[in-house]
C-alpha atoms as a PDB file:
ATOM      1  CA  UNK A   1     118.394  71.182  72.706  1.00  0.00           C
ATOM      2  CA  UNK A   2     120.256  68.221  74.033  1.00  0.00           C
ATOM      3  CA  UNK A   3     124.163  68.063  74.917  1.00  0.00           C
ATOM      4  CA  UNK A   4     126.195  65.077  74.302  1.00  0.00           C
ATOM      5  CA  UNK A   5     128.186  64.909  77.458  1.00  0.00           C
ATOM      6  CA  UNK A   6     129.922  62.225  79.230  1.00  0.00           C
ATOM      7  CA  UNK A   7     128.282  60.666  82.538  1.00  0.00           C
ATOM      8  CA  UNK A   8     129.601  62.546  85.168  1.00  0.00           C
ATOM      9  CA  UNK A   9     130.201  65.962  83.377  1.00  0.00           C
ATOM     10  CA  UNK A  10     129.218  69.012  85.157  1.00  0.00           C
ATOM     11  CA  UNK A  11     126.579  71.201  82.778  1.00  0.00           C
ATOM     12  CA  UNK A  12     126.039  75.144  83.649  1.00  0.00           C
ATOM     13  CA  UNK A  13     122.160  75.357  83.694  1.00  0.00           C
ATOM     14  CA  UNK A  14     120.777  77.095  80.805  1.00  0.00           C
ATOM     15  CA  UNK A  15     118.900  80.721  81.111  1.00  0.00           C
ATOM     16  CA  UNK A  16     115.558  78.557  80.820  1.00  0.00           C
ATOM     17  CA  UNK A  17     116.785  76.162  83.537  1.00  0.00           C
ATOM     18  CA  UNK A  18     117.086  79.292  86.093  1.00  0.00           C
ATOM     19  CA  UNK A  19     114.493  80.682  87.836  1.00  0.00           C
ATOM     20  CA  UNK A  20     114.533  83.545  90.531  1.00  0.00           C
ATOM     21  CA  UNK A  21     114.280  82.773  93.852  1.00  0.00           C
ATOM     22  CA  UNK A  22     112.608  85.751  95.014  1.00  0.00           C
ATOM     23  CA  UNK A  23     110.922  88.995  93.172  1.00  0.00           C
ATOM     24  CA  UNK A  24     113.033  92.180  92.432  1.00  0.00           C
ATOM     25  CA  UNK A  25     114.264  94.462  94.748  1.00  0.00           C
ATOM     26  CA  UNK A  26     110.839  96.064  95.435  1.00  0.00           C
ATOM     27  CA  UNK A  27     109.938 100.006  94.458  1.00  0.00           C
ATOM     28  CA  UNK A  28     111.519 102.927  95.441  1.00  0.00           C
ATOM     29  CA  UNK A  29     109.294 105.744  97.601  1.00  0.00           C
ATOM     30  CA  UNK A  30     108.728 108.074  94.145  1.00  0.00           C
ATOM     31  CA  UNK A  31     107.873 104.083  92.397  1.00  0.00           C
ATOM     32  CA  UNK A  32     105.526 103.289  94.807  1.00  0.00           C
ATOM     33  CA  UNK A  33     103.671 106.418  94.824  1.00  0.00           C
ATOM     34  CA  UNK A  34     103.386 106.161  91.142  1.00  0.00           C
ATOM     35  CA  UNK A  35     102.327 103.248  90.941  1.00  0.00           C
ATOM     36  CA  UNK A  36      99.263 103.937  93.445  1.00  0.00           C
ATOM     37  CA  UNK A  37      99.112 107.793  92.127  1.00  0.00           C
ATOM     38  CA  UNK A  38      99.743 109.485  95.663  1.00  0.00           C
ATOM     39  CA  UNK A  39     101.881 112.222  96.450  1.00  0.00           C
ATOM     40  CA  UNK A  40     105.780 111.450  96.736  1.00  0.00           C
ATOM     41  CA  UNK A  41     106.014 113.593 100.020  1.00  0.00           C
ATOM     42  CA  UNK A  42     102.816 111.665 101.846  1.00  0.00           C
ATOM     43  CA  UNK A  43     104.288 108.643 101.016  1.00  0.00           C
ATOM     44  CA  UNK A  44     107.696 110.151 102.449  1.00  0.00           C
ATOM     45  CA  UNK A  45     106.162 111.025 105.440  1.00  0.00           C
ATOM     46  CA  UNK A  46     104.767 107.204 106.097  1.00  0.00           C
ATOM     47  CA  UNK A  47     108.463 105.865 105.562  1.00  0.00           C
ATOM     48  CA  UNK A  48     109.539 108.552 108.226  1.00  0.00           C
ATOM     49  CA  UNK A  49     106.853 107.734 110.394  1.00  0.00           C
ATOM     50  CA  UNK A  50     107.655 103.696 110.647  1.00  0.00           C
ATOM     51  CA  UNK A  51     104.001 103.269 109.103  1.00  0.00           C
ATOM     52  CA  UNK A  52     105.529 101.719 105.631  1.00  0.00           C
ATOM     53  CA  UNK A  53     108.797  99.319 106.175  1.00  0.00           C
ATOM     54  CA  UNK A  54     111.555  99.807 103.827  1.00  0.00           C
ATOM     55  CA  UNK A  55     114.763  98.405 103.542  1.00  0.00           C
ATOM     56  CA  UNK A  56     118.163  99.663 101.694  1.00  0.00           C
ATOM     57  CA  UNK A  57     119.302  98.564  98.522  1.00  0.00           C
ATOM     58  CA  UNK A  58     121.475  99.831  95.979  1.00  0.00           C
ATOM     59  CA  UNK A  59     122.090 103.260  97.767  1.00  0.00           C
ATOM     60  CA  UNK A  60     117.931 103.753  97.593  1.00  0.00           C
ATOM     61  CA  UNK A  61     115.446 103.018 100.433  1.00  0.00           C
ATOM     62  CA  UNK A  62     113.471 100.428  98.413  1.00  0.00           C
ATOM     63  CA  UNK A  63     109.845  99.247  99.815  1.00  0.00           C
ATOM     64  CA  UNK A  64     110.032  95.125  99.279  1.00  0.00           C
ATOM     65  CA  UNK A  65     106.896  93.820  97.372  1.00  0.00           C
ATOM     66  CA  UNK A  66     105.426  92.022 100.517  1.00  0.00           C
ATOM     67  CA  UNK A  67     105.168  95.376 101.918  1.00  0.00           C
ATOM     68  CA  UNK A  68     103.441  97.076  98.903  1.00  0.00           C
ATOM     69  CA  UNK A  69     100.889  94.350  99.143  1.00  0.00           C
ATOM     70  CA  UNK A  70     100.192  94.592 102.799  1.00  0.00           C
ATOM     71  CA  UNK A  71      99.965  98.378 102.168  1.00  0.00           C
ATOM     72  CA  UNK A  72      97.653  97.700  99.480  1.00  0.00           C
ATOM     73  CA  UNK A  73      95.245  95.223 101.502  1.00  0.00           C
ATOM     74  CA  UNK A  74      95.437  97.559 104.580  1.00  0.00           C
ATOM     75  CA  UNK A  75      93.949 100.962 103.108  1.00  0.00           C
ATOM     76  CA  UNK A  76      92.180  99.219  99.685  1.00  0.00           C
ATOM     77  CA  UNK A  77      94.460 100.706  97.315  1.00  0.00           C
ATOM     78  CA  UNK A  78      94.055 100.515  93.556  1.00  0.00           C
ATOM     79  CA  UNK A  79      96.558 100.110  91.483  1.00  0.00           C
ATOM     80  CA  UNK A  80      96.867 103.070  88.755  1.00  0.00           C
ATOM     81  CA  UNK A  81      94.799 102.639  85.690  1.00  0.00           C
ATOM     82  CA  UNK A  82      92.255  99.915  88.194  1.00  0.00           C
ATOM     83  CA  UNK A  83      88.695 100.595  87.776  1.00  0.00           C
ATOM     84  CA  UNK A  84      87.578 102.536  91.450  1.00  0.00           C
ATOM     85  CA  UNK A  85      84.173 102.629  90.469  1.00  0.00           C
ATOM     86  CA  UNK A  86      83.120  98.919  90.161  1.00  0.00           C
ATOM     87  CA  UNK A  87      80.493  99.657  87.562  1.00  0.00           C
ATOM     88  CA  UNK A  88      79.912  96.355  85.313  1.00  0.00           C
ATOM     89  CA  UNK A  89      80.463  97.700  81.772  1.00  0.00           C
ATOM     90  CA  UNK A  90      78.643  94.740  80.543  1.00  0.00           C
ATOM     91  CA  UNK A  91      75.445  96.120  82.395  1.00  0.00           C
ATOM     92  CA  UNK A  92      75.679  99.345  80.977  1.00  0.00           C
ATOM     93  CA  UNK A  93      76.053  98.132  77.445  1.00  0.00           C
ATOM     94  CA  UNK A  94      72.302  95.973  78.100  1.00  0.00           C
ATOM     95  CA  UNK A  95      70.634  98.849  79.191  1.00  0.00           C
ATOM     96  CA  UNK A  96      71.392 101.124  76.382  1.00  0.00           C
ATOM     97  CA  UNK A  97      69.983  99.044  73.828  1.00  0.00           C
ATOM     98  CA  UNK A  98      66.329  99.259  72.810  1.00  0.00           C
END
């Protein structure tokens, strides 16, 4: 859609014209564990040992997306619902038929 304006005229940008600068505010600890199906409390426990970073936001310790990946990378984490096996279903499928 096009606006008629004069030359000069200020325009506010349009919701499809802004774009977020960064990603949300990352996960909280009971999020996080969730998402990677581990125990709240041993995820806890990492926080309160410095081994996962988290930073306050909102009133919640939040752990910031960069973090969940490196956390990820670091110990090979799956995401919940990921396959863990690695089996090619495709392979299976072939072998089955006569």
């Amino acid at each position: 859609m096009t606006i008629n304006t004069p030359p000069g005229t200020l325009v506010p940008p349009t919701a499809q014209d802004k774009k977020r600068r960064r990603q949300g505010a990352g996960f909280t600890i009971p999020a996080f564990a969730n998402l990677f199906n581990l125990p709240v409390g041993q995820v806890r426990r990492a926080v309160k040992n410095g081994e996962i970073i988290t930073v306050p936001f909102a009133g919640r310790d939040r752990i910031p997306p960069a973090e969940v990946e490196r956390i990820r990378k670091l110990f090979g984490l799956k995401l919940t619902g990921e396959s863990s096996h690695g089996v090619d279903n495709e392979s299976e499928e072939q072998e089955q038929q006569p």
